[in-house]
N, C-alpha and C. Protein backbone atom coordinates (compact mmCIF):
# COMPACT_ATOMS: atom_id res chain seq x y z
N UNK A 1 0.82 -1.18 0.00
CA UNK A 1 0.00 0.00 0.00
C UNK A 1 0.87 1.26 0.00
N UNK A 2 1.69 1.11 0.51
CA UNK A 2 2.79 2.63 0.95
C UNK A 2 3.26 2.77 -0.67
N UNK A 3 3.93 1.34 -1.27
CA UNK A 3 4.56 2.26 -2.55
C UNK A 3 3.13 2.18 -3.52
N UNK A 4 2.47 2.15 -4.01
CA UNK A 4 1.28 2.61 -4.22
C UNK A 4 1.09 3.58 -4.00
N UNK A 5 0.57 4.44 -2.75
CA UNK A 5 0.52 5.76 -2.36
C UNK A 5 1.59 6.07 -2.99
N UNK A 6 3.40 5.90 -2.25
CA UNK A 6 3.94 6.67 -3.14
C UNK A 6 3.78 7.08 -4.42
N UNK A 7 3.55 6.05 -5.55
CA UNK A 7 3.63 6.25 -6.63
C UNK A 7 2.60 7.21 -7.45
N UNK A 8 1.22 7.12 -6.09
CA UNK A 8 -0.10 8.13 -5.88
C UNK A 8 0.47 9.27 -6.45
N UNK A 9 1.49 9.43 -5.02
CA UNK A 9 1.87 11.02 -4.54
C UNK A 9 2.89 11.56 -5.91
N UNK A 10 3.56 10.89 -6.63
CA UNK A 10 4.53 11.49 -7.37
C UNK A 10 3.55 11.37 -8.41
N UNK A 11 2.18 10.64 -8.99
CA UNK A 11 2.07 10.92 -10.11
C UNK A 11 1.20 12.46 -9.38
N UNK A 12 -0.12 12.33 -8.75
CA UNK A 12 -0.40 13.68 -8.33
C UNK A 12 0.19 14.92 -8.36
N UNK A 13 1.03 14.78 -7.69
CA UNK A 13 2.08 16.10 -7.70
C UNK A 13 2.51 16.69 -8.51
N UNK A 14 3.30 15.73 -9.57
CA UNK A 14 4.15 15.96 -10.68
C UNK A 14 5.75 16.21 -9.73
N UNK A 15 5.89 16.03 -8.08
CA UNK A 15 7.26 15.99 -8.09
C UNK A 15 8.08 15.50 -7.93
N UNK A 16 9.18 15.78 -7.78
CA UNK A 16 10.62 14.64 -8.22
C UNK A 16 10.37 13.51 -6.81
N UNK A 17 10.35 12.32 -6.89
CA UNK A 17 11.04 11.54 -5.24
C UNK A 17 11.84 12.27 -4.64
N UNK A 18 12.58 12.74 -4.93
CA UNK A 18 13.60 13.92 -3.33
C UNK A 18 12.87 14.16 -3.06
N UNK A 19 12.09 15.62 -4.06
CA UNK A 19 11.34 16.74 -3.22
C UNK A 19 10.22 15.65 -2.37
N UNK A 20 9.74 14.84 -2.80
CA UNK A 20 8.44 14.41 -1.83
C UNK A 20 9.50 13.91 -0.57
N UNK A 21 10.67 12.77 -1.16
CA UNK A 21 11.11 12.75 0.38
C UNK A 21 11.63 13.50 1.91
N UNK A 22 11.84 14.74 0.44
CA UNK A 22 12.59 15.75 1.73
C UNK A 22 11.54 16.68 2.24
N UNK A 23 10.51 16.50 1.57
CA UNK A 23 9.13 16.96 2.29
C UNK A 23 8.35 15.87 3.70
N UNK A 24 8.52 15.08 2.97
CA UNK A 24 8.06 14.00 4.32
C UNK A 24 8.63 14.01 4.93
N UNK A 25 10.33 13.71 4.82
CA UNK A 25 11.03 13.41 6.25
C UNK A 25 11.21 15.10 6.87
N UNK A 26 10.55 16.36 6.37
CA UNK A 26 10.60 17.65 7.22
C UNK A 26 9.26 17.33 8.11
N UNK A 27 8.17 16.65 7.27
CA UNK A 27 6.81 16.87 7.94
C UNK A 27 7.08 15.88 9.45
N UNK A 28 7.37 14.89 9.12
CA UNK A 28 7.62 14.08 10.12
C UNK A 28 8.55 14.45 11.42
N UNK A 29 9.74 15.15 10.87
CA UNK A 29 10.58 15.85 11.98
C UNK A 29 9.18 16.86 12.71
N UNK A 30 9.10 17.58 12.22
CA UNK A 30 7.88 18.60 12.35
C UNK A 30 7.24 17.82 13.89
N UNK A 31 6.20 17.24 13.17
CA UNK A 31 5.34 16.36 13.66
C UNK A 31 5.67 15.74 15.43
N UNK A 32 7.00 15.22 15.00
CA UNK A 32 7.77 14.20 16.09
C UNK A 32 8.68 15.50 17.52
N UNK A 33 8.93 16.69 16.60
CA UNK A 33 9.64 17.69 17.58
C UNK A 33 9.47 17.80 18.89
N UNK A 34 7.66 17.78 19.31
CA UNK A 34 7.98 17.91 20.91
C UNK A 34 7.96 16.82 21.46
N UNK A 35 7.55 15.56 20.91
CA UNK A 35 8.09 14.31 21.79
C UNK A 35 9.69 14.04 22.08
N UNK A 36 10.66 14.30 20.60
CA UNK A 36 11.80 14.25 20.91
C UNK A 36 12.52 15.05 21.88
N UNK A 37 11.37 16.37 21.78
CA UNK A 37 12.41 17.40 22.57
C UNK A 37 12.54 16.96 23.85
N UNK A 38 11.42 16.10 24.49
CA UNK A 38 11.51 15.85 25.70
C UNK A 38 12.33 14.50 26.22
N UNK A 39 12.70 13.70 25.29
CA UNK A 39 13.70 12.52 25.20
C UNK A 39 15.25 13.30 26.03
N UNK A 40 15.84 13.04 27.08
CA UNK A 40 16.94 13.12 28.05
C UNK A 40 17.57 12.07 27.56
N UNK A 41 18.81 12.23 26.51
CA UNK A 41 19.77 10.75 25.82
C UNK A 41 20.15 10.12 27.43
N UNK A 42 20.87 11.11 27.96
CA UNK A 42 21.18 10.59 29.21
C UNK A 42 20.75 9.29 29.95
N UNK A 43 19.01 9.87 29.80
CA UNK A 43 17.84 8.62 30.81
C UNK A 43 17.85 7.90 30.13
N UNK A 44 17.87 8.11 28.94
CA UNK A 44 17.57 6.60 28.41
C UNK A 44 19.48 6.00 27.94
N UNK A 45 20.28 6.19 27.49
CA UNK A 45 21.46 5.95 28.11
C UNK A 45 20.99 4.72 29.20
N UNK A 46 21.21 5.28 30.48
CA UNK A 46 20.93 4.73 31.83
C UNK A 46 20.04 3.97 31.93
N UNK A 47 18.97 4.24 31.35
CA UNK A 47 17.84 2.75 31.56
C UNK A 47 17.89 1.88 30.21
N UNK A 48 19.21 2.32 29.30
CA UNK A 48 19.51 0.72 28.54
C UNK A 48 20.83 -0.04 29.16
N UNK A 49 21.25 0.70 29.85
CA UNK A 49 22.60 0.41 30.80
C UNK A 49 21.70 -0.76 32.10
N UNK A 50 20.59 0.15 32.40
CA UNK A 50 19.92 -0.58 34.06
C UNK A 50 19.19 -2.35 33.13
N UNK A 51 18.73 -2.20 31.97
CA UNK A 51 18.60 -3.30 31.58
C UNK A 51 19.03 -4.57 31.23
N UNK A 52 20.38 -4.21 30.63
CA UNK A 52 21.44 -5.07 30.35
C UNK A 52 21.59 -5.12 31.77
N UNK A 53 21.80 -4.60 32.90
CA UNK A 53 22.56 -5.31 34.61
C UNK A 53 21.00 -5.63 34.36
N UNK A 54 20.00 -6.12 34.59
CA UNK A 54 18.98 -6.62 35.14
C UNK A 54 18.86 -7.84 33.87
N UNK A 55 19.52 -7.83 32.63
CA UNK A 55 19.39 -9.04 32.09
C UNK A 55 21.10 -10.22 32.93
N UNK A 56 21.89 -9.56 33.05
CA UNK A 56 22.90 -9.97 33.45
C UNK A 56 22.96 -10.98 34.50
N UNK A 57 22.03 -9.70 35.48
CA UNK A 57 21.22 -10.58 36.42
C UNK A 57 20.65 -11.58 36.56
N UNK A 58 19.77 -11.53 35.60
CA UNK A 58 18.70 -12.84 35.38
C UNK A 58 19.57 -14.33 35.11
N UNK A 59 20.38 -13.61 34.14
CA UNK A 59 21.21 -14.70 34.00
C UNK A 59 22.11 -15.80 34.95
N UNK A 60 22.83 -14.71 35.54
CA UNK A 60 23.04 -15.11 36.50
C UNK A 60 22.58 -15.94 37.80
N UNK A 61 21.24 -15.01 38.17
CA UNK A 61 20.27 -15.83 38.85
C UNK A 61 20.17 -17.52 38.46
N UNK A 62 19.63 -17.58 37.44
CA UNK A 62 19.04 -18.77 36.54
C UNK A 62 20.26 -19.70 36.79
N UNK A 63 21.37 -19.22 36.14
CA UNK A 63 22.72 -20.32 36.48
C UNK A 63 22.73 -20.77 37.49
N UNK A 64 23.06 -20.29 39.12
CA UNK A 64 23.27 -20.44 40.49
C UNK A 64 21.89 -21.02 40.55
N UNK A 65 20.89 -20.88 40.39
CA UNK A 65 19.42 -21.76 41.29
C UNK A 65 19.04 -22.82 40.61
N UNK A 66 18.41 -23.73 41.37
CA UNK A 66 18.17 -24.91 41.47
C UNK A 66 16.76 -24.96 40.17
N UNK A 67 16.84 -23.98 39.52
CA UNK A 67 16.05 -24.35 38.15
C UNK A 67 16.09 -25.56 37.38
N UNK A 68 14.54 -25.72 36.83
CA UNK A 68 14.96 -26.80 35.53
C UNK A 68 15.70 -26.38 34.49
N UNK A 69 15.81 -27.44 33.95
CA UNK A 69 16.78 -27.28 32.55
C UNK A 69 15.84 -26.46 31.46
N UNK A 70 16.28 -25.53 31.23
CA UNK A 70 16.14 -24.63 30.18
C UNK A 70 17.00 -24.36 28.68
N UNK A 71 16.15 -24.31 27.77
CA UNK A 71 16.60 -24.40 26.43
C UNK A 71 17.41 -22.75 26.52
N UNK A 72 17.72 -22.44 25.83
CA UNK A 72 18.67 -20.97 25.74
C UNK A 72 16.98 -20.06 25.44
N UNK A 73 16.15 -20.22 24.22
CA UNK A 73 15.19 -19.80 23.85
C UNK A 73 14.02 -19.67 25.53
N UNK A 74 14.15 -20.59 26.04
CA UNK A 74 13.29 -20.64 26.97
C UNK A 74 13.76 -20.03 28.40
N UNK A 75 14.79 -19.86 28.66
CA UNK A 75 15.92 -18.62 29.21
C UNK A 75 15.44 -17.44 29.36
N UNK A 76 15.81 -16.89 28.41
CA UNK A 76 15.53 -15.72 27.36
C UNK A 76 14.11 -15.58 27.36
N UNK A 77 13.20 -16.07 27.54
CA UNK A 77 11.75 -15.68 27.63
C UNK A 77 11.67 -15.40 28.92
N UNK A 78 11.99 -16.44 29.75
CA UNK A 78 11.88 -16.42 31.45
C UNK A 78 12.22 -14.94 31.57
N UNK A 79 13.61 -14.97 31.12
CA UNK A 79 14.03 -13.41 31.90
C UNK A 79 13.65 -12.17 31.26
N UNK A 80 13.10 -12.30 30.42
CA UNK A 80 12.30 -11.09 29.34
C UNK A 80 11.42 -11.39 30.34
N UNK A 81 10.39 -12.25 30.67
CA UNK A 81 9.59 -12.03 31.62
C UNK A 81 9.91 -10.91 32.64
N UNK A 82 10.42 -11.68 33.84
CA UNK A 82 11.28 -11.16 34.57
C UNK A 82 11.49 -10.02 34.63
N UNK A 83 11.82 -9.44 34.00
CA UNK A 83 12.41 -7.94 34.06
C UNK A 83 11.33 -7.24 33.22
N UNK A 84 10.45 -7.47 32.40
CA UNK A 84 9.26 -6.64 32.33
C UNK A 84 7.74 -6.74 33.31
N UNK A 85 7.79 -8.01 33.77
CA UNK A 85 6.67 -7.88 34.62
C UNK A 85 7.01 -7.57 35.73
N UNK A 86 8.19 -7.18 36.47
CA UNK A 86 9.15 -7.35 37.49
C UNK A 86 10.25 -6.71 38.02
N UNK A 87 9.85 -4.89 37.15
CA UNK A 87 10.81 -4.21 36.92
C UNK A 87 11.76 -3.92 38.26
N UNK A 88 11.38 -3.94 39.59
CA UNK A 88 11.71 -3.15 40.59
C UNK A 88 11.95 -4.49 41.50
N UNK A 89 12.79 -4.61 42.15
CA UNK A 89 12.60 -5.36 43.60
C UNK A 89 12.00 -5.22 44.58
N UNK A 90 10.81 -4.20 44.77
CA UNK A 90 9.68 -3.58 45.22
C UNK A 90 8.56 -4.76 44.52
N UNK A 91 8.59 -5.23 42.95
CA UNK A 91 7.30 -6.11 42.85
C UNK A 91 7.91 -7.62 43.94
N UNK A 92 6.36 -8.31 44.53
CA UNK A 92 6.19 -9.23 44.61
C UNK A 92 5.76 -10.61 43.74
N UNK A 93 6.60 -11.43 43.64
CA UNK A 93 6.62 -12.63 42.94
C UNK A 93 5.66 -13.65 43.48
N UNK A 94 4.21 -13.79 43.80
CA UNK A 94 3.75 -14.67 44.84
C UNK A 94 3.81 -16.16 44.30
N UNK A 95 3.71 -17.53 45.00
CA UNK A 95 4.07 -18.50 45.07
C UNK A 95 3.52 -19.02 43.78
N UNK A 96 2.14 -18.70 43.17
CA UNK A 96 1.22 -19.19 42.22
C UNK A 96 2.25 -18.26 40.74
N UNK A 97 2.51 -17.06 40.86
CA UNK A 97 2.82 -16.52 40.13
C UNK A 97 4.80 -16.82 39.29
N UNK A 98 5.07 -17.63 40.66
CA UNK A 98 6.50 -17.98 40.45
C UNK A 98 5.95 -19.70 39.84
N UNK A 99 5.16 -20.36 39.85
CA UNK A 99 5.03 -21.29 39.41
C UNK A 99 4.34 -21.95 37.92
N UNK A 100 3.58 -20.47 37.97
CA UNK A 100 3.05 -20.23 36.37
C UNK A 100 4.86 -20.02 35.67
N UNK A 101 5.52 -19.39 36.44
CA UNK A 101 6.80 -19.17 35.64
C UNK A 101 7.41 -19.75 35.28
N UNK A 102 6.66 -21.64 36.14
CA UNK A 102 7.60 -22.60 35.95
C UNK A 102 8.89 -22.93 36.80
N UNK A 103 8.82 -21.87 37.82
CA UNK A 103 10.14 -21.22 38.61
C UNK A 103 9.60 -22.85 40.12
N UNK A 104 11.39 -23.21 40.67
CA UNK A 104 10.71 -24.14 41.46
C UNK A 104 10.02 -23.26 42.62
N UNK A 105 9.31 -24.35 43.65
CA UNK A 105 8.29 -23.11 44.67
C UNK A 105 8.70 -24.38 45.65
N UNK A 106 9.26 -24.16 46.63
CA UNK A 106 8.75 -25.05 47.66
C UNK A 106 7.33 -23.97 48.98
N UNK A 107 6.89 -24.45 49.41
CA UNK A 107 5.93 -23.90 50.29
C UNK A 107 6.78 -24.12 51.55
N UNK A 108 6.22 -22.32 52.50
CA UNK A 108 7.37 -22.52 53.79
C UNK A 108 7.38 -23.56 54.87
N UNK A 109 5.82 -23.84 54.49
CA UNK A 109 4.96 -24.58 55.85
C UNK A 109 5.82 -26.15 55.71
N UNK A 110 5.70 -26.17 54.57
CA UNK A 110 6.72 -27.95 54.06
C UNK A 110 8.61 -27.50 55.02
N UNK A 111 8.63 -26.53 55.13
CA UNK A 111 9.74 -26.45 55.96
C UNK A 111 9.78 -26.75 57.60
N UNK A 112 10.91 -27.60 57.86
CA UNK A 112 10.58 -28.12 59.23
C UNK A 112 10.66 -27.10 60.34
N UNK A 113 11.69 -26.04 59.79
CA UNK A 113 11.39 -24.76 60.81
C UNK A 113 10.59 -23.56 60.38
N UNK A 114 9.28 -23.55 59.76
CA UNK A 114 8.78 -23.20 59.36
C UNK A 114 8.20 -22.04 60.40
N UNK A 115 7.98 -22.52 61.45
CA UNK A 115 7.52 -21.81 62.83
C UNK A 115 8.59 -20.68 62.93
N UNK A 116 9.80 -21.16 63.27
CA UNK A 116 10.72 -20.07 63.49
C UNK A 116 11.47 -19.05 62.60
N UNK A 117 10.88 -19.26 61.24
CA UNK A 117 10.79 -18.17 60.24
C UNK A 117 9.67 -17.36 60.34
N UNK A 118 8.77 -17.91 60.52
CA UNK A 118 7.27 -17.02 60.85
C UNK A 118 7.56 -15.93 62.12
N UNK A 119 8.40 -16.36 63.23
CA UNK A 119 8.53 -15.70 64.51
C UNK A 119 9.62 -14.55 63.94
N UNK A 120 10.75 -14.94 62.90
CA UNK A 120 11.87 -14.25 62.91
C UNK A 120 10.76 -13.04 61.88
N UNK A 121 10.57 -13.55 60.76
CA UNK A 121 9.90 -12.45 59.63
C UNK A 121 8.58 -11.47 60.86
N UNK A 122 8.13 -12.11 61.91
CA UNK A 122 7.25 -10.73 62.91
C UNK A 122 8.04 -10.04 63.20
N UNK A 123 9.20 -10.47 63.95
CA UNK A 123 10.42 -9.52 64.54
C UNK A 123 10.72 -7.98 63.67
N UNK A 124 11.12 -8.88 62.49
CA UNK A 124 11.59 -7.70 61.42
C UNK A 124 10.43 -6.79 61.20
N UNK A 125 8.98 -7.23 61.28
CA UNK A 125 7.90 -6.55 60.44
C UNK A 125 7.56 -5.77 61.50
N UNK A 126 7.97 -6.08 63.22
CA UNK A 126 7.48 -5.49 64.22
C UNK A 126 8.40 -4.02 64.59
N UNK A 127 9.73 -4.40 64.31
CA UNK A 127 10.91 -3.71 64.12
C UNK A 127 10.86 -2.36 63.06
N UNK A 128 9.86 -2.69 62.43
CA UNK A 128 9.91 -1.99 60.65
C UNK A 128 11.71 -1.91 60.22
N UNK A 129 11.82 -3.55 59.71
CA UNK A 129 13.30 -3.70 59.28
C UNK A 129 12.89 -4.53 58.22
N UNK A 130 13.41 -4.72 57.05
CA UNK A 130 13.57 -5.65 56.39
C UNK A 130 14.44 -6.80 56.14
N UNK A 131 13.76 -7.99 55.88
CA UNK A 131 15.03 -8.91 55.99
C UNK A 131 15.64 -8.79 54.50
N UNK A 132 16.92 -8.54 54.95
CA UNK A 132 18.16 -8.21 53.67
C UNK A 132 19.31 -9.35 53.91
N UNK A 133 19.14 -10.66 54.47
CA UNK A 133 20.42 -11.84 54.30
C UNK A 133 19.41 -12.78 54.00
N UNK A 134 19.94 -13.97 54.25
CA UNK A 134 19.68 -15.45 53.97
C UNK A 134 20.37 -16.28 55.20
N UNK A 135 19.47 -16.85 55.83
CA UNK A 135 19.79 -17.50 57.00
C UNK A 135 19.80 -19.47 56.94
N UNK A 136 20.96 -19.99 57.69
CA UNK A 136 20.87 -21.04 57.37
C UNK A 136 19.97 -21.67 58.76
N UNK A 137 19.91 -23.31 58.86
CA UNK A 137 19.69 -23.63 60.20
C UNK A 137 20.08 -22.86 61.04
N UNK A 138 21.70 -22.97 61.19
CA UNK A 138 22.64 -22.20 62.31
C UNK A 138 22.10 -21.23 62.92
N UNK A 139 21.50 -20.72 62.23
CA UNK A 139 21.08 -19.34 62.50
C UNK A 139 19.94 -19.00 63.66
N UNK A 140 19.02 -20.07 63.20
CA UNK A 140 18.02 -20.46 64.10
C UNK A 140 18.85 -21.21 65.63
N UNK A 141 19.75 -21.79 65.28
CA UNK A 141 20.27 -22.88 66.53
C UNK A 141 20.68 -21.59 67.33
N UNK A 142 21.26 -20.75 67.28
CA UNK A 142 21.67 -19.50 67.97
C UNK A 142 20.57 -18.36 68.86
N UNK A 143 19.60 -18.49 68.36
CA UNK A 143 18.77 -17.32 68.26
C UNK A 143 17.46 -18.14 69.53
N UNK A 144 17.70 -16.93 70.64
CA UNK A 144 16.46 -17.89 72.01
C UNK A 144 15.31 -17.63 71.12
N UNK A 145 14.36 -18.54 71.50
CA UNK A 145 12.77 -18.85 71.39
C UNK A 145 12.34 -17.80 72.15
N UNK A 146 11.44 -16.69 71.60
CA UNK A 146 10.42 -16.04 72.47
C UNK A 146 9.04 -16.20 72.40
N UNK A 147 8.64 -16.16 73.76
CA UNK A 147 7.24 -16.30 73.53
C UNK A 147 6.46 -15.41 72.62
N UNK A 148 5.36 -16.17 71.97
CA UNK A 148 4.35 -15.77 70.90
C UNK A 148 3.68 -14.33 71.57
N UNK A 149 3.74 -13.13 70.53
CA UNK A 149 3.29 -12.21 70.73
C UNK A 149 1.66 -12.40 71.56
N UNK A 150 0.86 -11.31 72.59
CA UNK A 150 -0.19 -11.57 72.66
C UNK A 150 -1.17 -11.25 71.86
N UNK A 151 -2.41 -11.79 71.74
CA UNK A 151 -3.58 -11.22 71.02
C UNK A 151 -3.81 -10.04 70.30
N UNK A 152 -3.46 -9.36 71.63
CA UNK A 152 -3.94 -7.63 71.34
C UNK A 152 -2.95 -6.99 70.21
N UNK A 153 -1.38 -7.66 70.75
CA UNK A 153 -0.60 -6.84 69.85
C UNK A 153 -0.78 -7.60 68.28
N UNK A 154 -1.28 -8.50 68.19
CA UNK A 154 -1.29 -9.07 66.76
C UNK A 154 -2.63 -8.05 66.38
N UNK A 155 -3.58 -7.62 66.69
CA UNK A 155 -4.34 -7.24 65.98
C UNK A 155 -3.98 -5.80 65.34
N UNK A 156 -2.71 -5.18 66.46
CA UNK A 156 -1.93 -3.82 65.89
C UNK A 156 -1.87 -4.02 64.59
N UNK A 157 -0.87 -5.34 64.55
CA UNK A 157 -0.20 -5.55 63.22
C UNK A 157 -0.40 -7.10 62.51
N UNK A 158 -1.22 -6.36 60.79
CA UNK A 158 -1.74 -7.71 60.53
C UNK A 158 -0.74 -8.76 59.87
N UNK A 159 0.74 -8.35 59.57
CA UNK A 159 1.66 -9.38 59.24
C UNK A 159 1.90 -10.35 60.65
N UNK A 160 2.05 -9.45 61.61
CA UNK A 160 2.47 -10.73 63.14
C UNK A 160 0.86 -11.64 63.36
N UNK A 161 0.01 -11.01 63.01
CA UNK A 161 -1.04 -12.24 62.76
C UNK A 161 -1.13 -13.00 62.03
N UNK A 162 -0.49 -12.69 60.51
CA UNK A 162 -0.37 -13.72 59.50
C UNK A 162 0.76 -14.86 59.92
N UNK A 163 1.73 -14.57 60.50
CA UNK A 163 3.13 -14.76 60.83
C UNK A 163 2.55 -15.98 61.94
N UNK A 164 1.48 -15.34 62.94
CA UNK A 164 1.53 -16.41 63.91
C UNK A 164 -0.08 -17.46 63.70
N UNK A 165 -0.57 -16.90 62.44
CA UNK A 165 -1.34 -17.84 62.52
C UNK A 165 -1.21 -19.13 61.44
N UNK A 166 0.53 -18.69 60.69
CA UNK A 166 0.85 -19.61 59.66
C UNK A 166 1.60 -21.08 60.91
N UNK A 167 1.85 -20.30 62.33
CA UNK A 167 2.79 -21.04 63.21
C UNK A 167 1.36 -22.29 63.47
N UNK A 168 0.34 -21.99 63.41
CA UNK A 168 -0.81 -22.92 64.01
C UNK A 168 -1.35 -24.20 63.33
């Protein structure tokens, strides 16, 4: 259809292909001016820089974890996923949503210290801290048992209720 039209436009006209091209590609600059004007090379620079580290990433990720075997093609989709549905480490990945991904899921409750992750993740949520390591057993073998928050204060806060009613 386009060279058609073209061929429209030059018989219509009567003018040369330059002049129509160097008319279109002015109209189009024209046209496009205040979107470009507002383009910062810089930002975007930087957020093709932040993509490549967040594909790098992925990659990386994928190597080190206990993933299935993945074709290179099927990789490469995962982490195109990944990093567009998933831009920020602010989104949450929930258990159903990591498993549509195909991603492995164990459930915490299938963990034998399942209780004393529930007690440690209130601490932090009671604290307003986030947990930023990875803890092994050891970690737990170290750390005294405190008694279960009371009633009242779980209803303050509805994560130490989620926390202690996953312990039940």
């Amino acid at each position: 259809m386009v060279i058609t039209a073209g061929a429209a436009i030059l018989q219509y006209t009567g003018l040369r292909r330059s002049e129509i091209l160097r008319e279109t590609f002015k109209f189009t600059a024209e046209f496009l001016k205040p979107v470009t004007e507002k383009l910062d090379p810089h930002l975007l620079h930087q957020a093709a820089n932040q993509l490549r580290i967040a594909e790098r990433y992925a990659i990386n990720m994928m190597e080190k974890r206990n993933l299935p075997v993945l074709s290179d093609s099927q990789a490469k989709d995962l982490m195109a996923q990944l990093i567009r549905a998933y831009p920020a480490h602010g989104f949450v990945i929930s258990r159903d949503e990591a498993r549509s991904l195909k991603l492995p899921v164990q459930d915490m409750e299938s963990y034998s210290r399942h209780k004393e992750v529930a007690k440690l993740y209130g601490n932090f949520v009671r604290n307003s801290q986030s947990v930023t390591r990875v803890v092994g057993d050891s970690f737990f073998d170290r750390q005294p048992v405190r008694p279960a928050p009371q009633e009242a204060s779980n209803e303050a806060n509805p994560h130490e209720r989620e926390a202690n009613a996953a312990q039940d």
